[in-house]
N, C-alpha and C. Protein backbone atom coordinates (compact mmCIF):
# COMPACT_ATOMS: atom_id res chain seq x y z
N UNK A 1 29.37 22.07 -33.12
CA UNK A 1 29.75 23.40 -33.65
C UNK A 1 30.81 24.05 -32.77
N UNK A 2 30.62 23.80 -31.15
CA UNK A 2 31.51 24.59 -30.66
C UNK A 2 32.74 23.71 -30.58
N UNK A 3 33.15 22.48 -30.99
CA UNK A 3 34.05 22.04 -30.78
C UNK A 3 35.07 22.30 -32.03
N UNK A 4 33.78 21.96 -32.95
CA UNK A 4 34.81 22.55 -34.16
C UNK A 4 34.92 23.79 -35.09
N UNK A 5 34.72 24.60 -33.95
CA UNK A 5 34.98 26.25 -34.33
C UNK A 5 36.79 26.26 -33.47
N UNK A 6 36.45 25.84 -31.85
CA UNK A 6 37.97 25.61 -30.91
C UNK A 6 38.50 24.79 -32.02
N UNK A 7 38.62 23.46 -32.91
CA UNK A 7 39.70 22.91 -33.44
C UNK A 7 39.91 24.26 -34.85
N UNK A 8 39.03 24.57 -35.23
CA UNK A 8 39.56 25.42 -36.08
C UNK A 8 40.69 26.45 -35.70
N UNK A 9 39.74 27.43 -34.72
CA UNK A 9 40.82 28.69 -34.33
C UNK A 9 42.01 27.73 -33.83
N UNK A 10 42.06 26.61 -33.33
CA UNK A 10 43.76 26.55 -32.48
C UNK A 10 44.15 26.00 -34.02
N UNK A 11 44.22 25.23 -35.33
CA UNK A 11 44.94 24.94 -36.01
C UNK A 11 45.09 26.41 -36.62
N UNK A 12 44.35 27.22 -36.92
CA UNK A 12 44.82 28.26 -37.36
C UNK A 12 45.42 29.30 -36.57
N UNK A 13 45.26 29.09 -35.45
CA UNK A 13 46.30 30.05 -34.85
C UNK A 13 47.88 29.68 -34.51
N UNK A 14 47.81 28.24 -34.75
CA UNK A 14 49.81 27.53 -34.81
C UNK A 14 49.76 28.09 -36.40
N UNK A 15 49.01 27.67 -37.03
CA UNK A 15 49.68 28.13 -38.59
C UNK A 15 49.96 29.36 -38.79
N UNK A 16 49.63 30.43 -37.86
CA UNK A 16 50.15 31.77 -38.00
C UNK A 16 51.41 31.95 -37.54
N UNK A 17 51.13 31.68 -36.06
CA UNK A 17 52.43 31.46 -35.53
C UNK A 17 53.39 30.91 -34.93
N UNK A 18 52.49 29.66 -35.49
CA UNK A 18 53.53 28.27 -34.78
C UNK A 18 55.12 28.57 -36.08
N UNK A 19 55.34 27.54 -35.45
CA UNK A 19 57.13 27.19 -35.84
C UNK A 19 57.83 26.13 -35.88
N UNK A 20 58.32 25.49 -37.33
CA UNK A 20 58.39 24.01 -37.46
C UNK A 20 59.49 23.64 -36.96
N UNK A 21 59.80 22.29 -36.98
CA UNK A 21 60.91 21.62 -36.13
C UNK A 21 62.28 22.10 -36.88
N UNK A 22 62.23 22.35 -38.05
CA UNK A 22 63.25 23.13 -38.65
C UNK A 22 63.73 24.77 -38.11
N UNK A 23 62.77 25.53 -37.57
CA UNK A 23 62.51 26.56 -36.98
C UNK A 23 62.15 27.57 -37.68
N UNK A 24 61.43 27.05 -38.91
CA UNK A 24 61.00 27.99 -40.05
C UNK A 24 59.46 28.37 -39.37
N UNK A 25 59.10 29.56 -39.78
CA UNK A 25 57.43 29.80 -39.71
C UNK A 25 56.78 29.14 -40.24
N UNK A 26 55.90 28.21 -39.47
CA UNK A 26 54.86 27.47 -40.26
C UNK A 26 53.97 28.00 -41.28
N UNK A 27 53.50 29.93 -41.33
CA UNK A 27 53.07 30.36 -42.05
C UNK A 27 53.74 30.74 -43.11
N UNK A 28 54.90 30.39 -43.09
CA UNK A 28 55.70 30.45 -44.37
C UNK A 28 55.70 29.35 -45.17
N UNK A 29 55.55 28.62 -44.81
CA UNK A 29 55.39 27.31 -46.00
C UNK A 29 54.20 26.47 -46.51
N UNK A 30 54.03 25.80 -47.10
CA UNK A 30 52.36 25.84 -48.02
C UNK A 30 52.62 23.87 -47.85
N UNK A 31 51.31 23.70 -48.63
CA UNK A 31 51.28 22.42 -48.40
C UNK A 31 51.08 21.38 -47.51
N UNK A 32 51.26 20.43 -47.78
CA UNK A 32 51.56 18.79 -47.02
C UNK A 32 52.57 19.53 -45.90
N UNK A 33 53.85 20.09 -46.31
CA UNK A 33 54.60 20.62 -45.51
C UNK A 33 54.17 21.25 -44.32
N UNK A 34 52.85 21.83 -44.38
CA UNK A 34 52.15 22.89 -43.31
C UNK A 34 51.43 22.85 -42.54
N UNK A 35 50.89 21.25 -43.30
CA UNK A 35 50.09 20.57 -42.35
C UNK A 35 50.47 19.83 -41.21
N UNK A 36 51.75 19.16 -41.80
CA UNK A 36 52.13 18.33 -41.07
C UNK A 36 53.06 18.56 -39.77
N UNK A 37 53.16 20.25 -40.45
CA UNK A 37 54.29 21.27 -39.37
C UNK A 37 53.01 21.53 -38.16
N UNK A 38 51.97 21.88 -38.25
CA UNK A 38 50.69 22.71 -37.63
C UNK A 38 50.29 21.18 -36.83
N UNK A 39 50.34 20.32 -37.48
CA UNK A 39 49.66 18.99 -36.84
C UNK A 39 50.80 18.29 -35.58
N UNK A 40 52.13 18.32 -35.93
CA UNK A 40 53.24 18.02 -35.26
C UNK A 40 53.52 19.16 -33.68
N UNK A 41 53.19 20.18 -34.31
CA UNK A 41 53.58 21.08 -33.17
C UNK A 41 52.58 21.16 -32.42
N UNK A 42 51.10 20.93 -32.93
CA UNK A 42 50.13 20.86 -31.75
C UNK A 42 50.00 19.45 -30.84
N UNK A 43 50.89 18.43 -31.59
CA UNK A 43 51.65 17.14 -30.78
C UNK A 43 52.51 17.27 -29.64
N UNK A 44 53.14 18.42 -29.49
CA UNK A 44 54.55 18.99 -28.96
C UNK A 44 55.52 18.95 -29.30
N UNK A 45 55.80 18.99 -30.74
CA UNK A 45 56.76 18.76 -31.72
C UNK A 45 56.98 17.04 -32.28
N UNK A 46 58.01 17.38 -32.98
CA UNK A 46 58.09 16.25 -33.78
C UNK A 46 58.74 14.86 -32.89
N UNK A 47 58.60 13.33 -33.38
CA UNK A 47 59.11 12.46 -32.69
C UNK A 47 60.02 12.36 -32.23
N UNK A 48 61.40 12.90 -33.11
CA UNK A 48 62.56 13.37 -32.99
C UNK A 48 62.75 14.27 -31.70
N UNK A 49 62.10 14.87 -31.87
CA UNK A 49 62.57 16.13 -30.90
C UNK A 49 61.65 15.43 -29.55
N UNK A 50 61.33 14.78 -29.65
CA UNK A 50 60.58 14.04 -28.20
C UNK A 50 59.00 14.43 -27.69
N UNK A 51 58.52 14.85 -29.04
CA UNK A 51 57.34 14.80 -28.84
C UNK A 51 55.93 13.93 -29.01
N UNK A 52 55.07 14.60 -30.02
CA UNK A 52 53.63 13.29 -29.98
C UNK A 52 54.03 13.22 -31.53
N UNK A 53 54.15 14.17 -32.06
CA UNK A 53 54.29 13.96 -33.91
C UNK A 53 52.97 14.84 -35.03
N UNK A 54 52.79 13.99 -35.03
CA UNK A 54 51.38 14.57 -36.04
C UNK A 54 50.21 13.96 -35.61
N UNK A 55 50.76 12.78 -34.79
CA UNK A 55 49.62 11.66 -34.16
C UNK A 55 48.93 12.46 -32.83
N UNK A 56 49.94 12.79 -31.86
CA UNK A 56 49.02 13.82 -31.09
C UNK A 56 48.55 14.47 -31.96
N UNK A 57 49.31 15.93 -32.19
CA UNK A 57 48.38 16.91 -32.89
C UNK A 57 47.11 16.38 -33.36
N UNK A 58 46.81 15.50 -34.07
CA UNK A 58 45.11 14.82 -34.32
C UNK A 58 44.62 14.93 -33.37
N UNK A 59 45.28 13.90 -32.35
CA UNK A 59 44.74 13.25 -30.60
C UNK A 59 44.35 14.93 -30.20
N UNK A 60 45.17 15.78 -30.19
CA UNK A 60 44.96 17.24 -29.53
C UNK A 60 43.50 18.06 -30.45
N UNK A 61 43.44 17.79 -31.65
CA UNK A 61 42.41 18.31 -32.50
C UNK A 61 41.22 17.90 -32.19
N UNK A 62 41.29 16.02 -31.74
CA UNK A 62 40.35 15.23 -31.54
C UNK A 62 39.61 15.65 -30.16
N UNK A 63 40.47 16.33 -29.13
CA UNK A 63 39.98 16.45 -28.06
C UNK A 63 39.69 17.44 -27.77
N UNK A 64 39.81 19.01 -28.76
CA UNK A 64 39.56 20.05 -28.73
C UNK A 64 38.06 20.00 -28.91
N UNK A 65 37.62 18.91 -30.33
CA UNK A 65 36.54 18.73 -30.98
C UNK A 65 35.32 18.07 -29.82
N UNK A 66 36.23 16.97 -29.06
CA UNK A 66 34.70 16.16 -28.35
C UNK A 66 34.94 16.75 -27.23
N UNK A 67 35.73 17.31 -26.54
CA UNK A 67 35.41 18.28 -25.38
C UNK A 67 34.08 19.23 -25.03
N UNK A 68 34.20 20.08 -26.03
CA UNK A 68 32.96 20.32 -26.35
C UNK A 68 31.65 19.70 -26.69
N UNK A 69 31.99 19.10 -27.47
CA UNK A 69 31.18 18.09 -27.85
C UNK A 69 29.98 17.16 -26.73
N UNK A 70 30.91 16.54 -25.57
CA UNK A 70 30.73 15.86 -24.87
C UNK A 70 30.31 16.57 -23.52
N UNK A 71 30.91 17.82 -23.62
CA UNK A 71 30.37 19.03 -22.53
C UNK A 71 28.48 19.18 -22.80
N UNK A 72 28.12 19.36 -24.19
CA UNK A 72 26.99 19.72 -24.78
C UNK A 72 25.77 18.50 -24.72
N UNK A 73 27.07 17.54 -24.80
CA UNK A 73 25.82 16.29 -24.96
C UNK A 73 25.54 16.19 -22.87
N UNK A 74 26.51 16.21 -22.44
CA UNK A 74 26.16 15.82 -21.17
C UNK A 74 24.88 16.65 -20.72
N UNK A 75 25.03 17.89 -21.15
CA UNK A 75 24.08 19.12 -20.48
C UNK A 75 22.78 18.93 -21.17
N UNK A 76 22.35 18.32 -22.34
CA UNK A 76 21.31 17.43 -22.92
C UNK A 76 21.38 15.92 -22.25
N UNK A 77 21.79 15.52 -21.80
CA UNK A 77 21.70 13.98 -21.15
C UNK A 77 21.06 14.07 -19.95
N UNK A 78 21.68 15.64 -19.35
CA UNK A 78 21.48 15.98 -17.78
C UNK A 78 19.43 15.98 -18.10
N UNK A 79 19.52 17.44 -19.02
CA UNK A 79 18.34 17.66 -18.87
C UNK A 79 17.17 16.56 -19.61
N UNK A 80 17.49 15.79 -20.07
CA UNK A 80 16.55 14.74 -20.60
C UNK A 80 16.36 13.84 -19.66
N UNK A 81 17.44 13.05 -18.81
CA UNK A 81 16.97 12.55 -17.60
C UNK A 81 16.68 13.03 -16.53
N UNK A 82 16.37 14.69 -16.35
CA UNK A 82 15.77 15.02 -15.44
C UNK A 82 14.34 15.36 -15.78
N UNK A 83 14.06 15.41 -17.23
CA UNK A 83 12.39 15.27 -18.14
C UNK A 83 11.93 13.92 -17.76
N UNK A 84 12.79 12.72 -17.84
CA UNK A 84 12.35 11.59 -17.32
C UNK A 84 12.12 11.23 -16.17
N UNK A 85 13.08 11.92 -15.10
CA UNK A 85 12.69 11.59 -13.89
C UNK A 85 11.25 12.19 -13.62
N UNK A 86 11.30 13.36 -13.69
CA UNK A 86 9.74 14.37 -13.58
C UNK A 86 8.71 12.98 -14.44
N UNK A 87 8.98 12.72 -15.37
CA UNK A 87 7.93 12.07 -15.95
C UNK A 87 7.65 10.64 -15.03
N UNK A 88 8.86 9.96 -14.58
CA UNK A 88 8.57 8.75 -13.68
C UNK A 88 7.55 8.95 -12.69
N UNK A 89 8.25 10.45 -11.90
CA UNK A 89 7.17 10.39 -10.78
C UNK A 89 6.09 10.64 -10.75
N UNK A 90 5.63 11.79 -12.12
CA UNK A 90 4.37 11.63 -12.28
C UNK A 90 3.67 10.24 -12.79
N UNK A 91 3.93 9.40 -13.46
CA UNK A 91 3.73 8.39 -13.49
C UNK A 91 3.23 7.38 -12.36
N UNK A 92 4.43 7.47 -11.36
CA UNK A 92 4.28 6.63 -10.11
C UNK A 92 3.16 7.13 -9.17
N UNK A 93 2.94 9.09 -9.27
CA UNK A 93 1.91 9.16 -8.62
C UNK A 93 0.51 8.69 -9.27
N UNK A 94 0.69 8.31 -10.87
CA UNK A 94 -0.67 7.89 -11.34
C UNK A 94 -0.82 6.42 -11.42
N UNK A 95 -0.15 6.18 -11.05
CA UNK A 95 0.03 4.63 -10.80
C UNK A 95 -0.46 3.96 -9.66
N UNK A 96 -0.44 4.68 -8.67
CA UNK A 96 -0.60 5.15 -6.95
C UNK A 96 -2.04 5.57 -6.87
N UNK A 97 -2.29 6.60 -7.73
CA UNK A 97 -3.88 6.63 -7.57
C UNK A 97 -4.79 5.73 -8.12
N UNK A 98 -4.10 4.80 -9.30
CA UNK A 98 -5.11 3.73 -9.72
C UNK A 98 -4.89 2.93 -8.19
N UNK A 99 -4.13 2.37 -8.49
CA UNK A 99 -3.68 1.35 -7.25
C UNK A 99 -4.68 1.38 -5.92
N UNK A 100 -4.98 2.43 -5.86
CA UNK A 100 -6.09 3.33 -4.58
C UNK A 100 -7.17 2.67 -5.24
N UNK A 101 -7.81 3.09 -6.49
CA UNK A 101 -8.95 3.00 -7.25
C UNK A 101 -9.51 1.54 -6.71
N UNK A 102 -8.41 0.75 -8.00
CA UNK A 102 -8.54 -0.70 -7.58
C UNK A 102 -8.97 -1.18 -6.31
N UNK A 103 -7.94 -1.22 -5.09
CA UNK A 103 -7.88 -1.97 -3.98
C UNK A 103 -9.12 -1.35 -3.59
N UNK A 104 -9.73 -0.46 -3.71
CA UNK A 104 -11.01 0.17 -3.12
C UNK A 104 -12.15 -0.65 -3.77
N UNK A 105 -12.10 -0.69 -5.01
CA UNK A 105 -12.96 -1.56 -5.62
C UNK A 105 -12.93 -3.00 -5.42
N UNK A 106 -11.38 -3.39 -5.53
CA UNK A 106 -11.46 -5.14 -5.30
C UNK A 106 -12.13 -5.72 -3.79
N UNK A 107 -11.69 -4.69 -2.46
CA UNK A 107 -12.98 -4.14 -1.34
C UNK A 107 -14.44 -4.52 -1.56
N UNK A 108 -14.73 -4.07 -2.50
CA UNK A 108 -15.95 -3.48 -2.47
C UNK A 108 -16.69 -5.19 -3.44
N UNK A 109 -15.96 -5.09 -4.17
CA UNK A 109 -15.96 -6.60 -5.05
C UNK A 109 -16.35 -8.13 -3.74
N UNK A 110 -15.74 -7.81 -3.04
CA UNK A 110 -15.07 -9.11 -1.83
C UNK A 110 -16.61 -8.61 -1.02
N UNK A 111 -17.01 -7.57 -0.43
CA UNK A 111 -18.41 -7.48 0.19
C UNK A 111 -19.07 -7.77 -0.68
N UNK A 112 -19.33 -7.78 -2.00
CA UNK A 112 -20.50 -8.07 -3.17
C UNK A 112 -20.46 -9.74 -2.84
N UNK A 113 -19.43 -10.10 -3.38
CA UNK A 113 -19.22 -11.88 -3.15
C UNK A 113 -20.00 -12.28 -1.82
N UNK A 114 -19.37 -11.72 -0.75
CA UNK A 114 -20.27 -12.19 0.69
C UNK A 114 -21.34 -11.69 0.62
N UNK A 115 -22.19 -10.73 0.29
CA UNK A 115 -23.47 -10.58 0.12
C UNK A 115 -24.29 -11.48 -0.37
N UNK A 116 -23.60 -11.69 -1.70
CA UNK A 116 -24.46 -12.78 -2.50
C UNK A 116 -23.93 -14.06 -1.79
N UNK A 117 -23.36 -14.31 -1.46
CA UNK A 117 -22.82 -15.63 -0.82
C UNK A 117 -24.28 -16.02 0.26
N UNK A 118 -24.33 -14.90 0.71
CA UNK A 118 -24.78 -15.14 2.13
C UNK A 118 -26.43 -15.00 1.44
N UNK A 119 -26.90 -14.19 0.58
CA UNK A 119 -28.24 -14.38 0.17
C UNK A 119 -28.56 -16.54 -0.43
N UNK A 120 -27.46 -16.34 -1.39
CA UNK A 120 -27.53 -17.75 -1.58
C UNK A 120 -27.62 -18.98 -0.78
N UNK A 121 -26.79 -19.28 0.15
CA UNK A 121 -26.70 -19.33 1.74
C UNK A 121 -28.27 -19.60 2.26
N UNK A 122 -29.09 -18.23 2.47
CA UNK A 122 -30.10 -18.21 3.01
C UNK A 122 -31.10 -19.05 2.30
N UNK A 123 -30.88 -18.42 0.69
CA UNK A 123 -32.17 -19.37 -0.26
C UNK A 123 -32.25 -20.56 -0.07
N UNK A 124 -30.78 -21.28 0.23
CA UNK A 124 -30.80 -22.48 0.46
C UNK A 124 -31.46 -23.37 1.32
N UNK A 125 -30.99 -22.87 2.72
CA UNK A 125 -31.82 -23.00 3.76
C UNK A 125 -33.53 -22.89 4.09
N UNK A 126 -33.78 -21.81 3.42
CA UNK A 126 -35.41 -21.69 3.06
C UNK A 126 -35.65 -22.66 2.80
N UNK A 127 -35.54 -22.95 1.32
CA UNK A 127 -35.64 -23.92 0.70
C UNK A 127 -35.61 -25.61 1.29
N UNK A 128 -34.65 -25.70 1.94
CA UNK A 128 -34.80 -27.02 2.22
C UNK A 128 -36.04 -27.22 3.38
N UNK A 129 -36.25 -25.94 4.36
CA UNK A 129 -37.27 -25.93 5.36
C UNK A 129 -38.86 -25.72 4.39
N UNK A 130 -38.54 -25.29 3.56
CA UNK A 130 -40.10 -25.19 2.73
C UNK A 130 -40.43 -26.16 2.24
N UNK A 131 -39.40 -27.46 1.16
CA UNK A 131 -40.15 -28.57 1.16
C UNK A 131 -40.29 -29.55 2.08
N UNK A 132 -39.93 -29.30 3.39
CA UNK A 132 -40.61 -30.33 4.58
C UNK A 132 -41.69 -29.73 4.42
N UNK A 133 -42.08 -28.26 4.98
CA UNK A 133 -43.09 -27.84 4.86
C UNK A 133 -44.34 -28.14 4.01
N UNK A 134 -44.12 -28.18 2.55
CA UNK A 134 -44.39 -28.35 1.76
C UNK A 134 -45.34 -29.80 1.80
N UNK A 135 -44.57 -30.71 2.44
CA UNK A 135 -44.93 -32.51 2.70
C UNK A 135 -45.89 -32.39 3.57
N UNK A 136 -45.70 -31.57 4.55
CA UNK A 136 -46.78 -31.71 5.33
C UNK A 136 -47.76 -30.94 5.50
N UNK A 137 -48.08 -29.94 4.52
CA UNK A 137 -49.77 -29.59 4.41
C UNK A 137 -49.99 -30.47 3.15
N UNK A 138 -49.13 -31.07 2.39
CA UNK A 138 -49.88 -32.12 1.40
C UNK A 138 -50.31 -32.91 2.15
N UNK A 139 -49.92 -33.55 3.82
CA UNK A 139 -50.60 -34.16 4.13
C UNK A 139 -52.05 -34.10 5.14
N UNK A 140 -51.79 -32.67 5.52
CA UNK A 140 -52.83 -31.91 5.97
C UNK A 140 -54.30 -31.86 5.67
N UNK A 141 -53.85 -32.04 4.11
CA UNK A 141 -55.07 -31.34 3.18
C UNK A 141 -55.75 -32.48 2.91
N UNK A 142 -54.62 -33.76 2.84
CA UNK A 142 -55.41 -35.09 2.22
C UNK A 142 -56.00 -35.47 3.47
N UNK A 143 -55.90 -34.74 4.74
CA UNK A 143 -56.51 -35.70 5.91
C UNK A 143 -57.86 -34.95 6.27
N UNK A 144 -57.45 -33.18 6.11
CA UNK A 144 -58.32 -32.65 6.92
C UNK A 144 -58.80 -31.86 5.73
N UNK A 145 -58.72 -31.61 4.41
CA UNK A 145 -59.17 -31.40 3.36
C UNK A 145 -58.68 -29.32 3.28
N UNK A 146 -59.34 -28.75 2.48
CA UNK A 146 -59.04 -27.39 2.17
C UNK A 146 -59.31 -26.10 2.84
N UNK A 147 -60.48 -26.63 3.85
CA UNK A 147 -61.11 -25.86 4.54
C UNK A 147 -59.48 -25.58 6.22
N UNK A 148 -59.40 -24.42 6.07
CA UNK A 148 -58.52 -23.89 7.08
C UNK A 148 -58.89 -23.51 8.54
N UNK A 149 -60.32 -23.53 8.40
CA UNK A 149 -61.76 -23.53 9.74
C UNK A 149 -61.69 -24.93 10.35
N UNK A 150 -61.25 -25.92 9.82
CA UNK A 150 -61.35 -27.18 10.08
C UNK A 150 -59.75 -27.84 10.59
N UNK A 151 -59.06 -27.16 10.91
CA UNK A 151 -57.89 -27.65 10.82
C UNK A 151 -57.65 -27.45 12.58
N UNK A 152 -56.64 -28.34 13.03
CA UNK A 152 -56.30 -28.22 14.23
C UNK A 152 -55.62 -27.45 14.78
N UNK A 153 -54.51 -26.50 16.00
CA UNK A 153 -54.28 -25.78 16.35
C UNK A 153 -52.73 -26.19 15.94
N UNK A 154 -51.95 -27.69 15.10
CA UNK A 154 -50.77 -28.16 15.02
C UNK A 154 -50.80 -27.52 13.62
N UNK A 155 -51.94 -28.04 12.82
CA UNK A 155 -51.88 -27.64 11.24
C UNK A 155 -52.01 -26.32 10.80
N UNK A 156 -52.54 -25.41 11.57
CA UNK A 156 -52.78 -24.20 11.15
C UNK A 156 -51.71 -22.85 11.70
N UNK A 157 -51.00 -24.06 12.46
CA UNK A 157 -48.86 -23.25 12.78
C UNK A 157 -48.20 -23.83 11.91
N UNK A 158 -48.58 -25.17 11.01
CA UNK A 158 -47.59 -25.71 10.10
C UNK A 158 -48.12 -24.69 8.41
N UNK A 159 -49.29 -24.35 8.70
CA UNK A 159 -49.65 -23.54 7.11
C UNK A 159 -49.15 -21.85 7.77
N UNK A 160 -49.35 -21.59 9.23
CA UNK A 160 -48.39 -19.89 9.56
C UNK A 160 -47.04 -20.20 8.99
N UNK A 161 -46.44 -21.55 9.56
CA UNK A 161 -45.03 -21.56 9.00
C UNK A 161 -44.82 -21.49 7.61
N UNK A 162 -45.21 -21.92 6.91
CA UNK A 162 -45.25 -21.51 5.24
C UNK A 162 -45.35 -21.01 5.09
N UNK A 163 -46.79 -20.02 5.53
CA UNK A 163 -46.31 -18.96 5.08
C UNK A 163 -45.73 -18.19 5.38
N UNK A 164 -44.94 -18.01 6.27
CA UNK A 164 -43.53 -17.15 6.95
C UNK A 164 -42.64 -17.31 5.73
N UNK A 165 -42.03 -18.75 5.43
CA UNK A 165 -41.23 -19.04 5.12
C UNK A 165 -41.14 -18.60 3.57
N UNK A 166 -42.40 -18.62 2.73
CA UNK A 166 -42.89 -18.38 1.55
C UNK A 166 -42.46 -16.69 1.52
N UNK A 167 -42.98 -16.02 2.90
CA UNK A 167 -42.37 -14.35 2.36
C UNK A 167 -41.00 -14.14 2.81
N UNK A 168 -40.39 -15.04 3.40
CA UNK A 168 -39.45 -14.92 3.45
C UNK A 168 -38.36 -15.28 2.64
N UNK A 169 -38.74 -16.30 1.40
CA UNK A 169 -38.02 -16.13 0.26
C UNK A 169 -37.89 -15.29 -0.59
N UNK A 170 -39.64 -14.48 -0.58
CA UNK A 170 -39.62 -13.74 -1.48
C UNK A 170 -38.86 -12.41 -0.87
N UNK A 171 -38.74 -11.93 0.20
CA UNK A 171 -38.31 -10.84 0.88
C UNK A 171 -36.46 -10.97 0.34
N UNK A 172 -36.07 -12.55 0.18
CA UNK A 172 -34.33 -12.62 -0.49
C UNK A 172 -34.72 -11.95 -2.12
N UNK A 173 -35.25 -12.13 -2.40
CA UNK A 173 -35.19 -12.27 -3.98
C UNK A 173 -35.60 -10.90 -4.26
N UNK A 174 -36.80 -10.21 -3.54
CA UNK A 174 -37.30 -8.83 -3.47
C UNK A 174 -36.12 -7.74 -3.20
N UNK A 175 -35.09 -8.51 -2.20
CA UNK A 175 -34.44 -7.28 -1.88
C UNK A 175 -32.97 -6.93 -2.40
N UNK A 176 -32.54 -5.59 -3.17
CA UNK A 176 -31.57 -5.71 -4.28
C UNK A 176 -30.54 -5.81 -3.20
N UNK A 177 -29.25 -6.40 -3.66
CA UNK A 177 -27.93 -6.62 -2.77
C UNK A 177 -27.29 -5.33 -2.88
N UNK A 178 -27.28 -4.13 -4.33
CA UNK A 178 -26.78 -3.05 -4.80
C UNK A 178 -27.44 -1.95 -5.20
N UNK A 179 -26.81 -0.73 -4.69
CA UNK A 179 -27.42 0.63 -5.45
C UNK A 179 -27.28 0.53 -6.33
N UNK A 180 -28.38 1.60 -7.45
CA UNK A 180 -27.84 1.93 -8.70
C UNK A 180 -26.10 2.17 -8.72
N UNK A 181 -25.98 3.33 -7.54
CA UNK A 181 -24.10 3.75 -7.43
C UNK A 181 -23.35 2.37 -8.14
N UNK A 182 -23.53 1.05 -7.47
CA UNK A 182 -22.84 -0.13 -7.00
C UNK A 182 -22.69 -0.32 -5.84
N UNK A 183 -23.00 0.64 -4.91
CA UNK A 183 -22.55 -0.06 -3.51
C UNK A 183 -23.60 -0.81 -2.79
N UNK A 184 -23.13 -1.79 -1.85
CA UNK A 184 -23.78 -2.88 -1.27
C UNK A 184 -24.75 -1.73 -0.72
N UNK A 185 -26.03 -2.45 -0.30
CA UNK A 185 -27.56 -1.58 0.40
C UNK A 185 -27.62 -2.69 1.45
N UNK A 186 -27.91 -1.29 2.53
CA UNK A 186 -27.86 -1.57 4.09
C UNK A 186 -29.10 -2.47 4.13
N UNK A 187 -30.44 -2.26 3.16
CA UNK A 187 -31.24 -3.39 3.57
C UNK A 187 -30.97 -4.63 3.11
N UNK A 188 -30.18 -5.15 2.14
CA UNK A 188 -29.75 -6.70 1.89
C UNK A 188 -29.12 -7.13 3.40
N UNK A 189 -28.41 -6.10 4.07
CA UNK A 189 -27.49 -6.47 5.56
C UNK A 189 -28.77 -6.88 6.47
N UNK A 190 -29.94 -6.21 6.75
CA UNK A 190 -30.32 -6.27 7.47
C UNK A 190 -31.59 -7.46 7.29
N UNK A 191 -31.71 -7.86 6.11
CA UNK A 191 -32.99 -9.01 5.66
C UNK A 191 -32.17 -10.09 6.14
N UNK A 192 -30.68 -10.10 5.30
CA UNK A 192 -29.77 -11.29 6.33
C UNK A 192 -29.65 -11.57 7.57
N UNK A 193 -30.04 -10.33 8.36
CA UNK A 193 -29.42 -10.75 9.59
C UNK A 193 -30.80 -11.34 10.49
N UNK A 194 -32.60 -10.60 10.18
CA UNK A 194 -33.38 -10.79 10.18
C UNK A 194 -33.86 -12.42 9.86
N UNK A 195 -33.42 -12.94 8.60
CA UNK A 195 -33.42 -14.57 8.38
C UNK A 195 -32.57 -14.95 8.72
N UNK A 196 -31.07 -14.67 9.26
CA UNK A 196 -30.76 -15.49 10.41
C UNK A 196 -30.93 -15.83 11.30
N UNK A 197 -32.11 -15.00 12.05
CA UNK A 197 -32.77 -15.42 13.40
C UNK A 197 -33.93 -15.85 12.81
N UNK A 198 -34.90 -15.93 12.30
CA UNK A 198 -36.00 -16.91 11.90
C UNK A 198 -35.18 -18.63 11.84
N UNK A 199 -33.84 -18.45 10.55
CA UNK A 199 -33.78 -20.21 10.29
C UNK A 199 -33.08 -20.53 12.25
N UNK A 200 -32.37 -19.25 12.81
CA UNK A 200 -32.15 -20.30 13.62
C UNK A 200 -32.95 -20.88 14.97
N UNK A 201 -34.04 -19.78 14.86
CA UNK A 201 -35.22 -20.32 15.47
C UNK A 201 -36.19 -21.38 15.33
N UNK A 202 -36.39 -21.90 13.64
CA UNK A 202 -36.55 -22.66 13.30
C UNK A 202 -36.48 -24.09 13.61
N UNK A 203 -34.59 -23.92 13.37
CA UNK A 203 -33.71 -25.21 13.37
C UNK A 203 -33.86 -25.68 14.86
N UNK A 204 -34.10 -24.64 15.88
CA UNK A 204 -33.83 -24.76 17.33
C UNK A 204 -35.19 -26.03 18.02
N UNK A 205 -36.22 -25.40 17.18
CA UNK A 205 -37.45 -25.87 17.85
C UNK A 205 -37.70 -27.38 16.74
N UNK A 206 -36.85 -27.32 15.45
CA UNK A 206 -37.08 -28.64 15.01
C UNK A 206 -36.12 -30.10 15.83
């Protein structure tokens, strides 16, 4: 609009009082004639006379028109990429706070894994010490029969050891690795660290 309100007023203000290459008033004459007088002189006169012609005058109309034009769009270009920039960085700061979220969780993920790692770990170990165990009050029982009054002072540390070992599986399996919250529970840390000194007391004296 504002460009072509400026191309308007300047063609109509040579047609008032511009002045053709003949040196007649351009507002004196009508037509093709008037146009081409109004279009030539806003060229800088005619070819002849060493100017642009009618071809500027356009070129001069054309640049009256996107001057503006291009003034208006820039000052919308300005402010739309400065809506975008505002929008990037809010972006990047929400991007930044997941990023926090995550790595806090993938944390928290990596202690879950070693928790259970390390409960599994332990079951294992039980386990393989419970069926030795296991072999030898079967052979206990077939020698010295059911009665536990009757047993010697070797067999009746090999049935304490079972049953150590028996609550001490159940004490893995009894005890949750996680809060309701999700976070790891200080007593899964501490049953681990508790059956790490039983198996390696164990292993020591086997």
């Amino acid at each position: 609009m504002a460009g072509g309100l400026a191309a308007f007023g300047a063609y109509s203000a040579v047609a008032l009082f511009g002045t053709a290459s003949t040196g007649a008033a351009i507002a004196t004459i009508s037509g093709a004639a008037a146009k081409s007088a109004t279009l030539a002189f806003l060229g800088g006169g005619t070819l002849a006379a060493g100017g642009f012609g009618m071809a500027g005058g356009i070129a001069i109309l054309g640049g009256i028109v996107a001057g503006p034009a291009l003034a208006v769009l820039g000052v919308f270009m300005d402010a739309k990429a400065g809506k975008n920039k505002e929008e990037a960085y809010s972006r990047l700061a929400e991007a930044r706070k997941y990023e926090e979220e995550y790595r806090t969780a993938a944390i928290l993920c990596e202690g879950i894994a070693e928790r259970a790692d390390l409960f599994s770990s332990l079951l294992a170990q039980l386990d393989g010490i419970f069926q030795q165990l296991i072999i030898k009050l079967e052979t206990i029982v077939d020698i010295c029969g059911i009665d536990y009054r009757q047993y010697n002072q070797q067999s009746k540390e090999a049935v304490a050891m079972s049953l150590s070992i028996a609550g001490a599986v159940k004490a893995v399996l009894d005890t949750p690795i996680l809060t309701e919250d999700g976070m790891i529970t200080e007593g899964s840390k501490q049953i681990g660290e508790q059956l790490n000194q039983l198996i390696s007391s164990i292993t020591q004296e086997a």
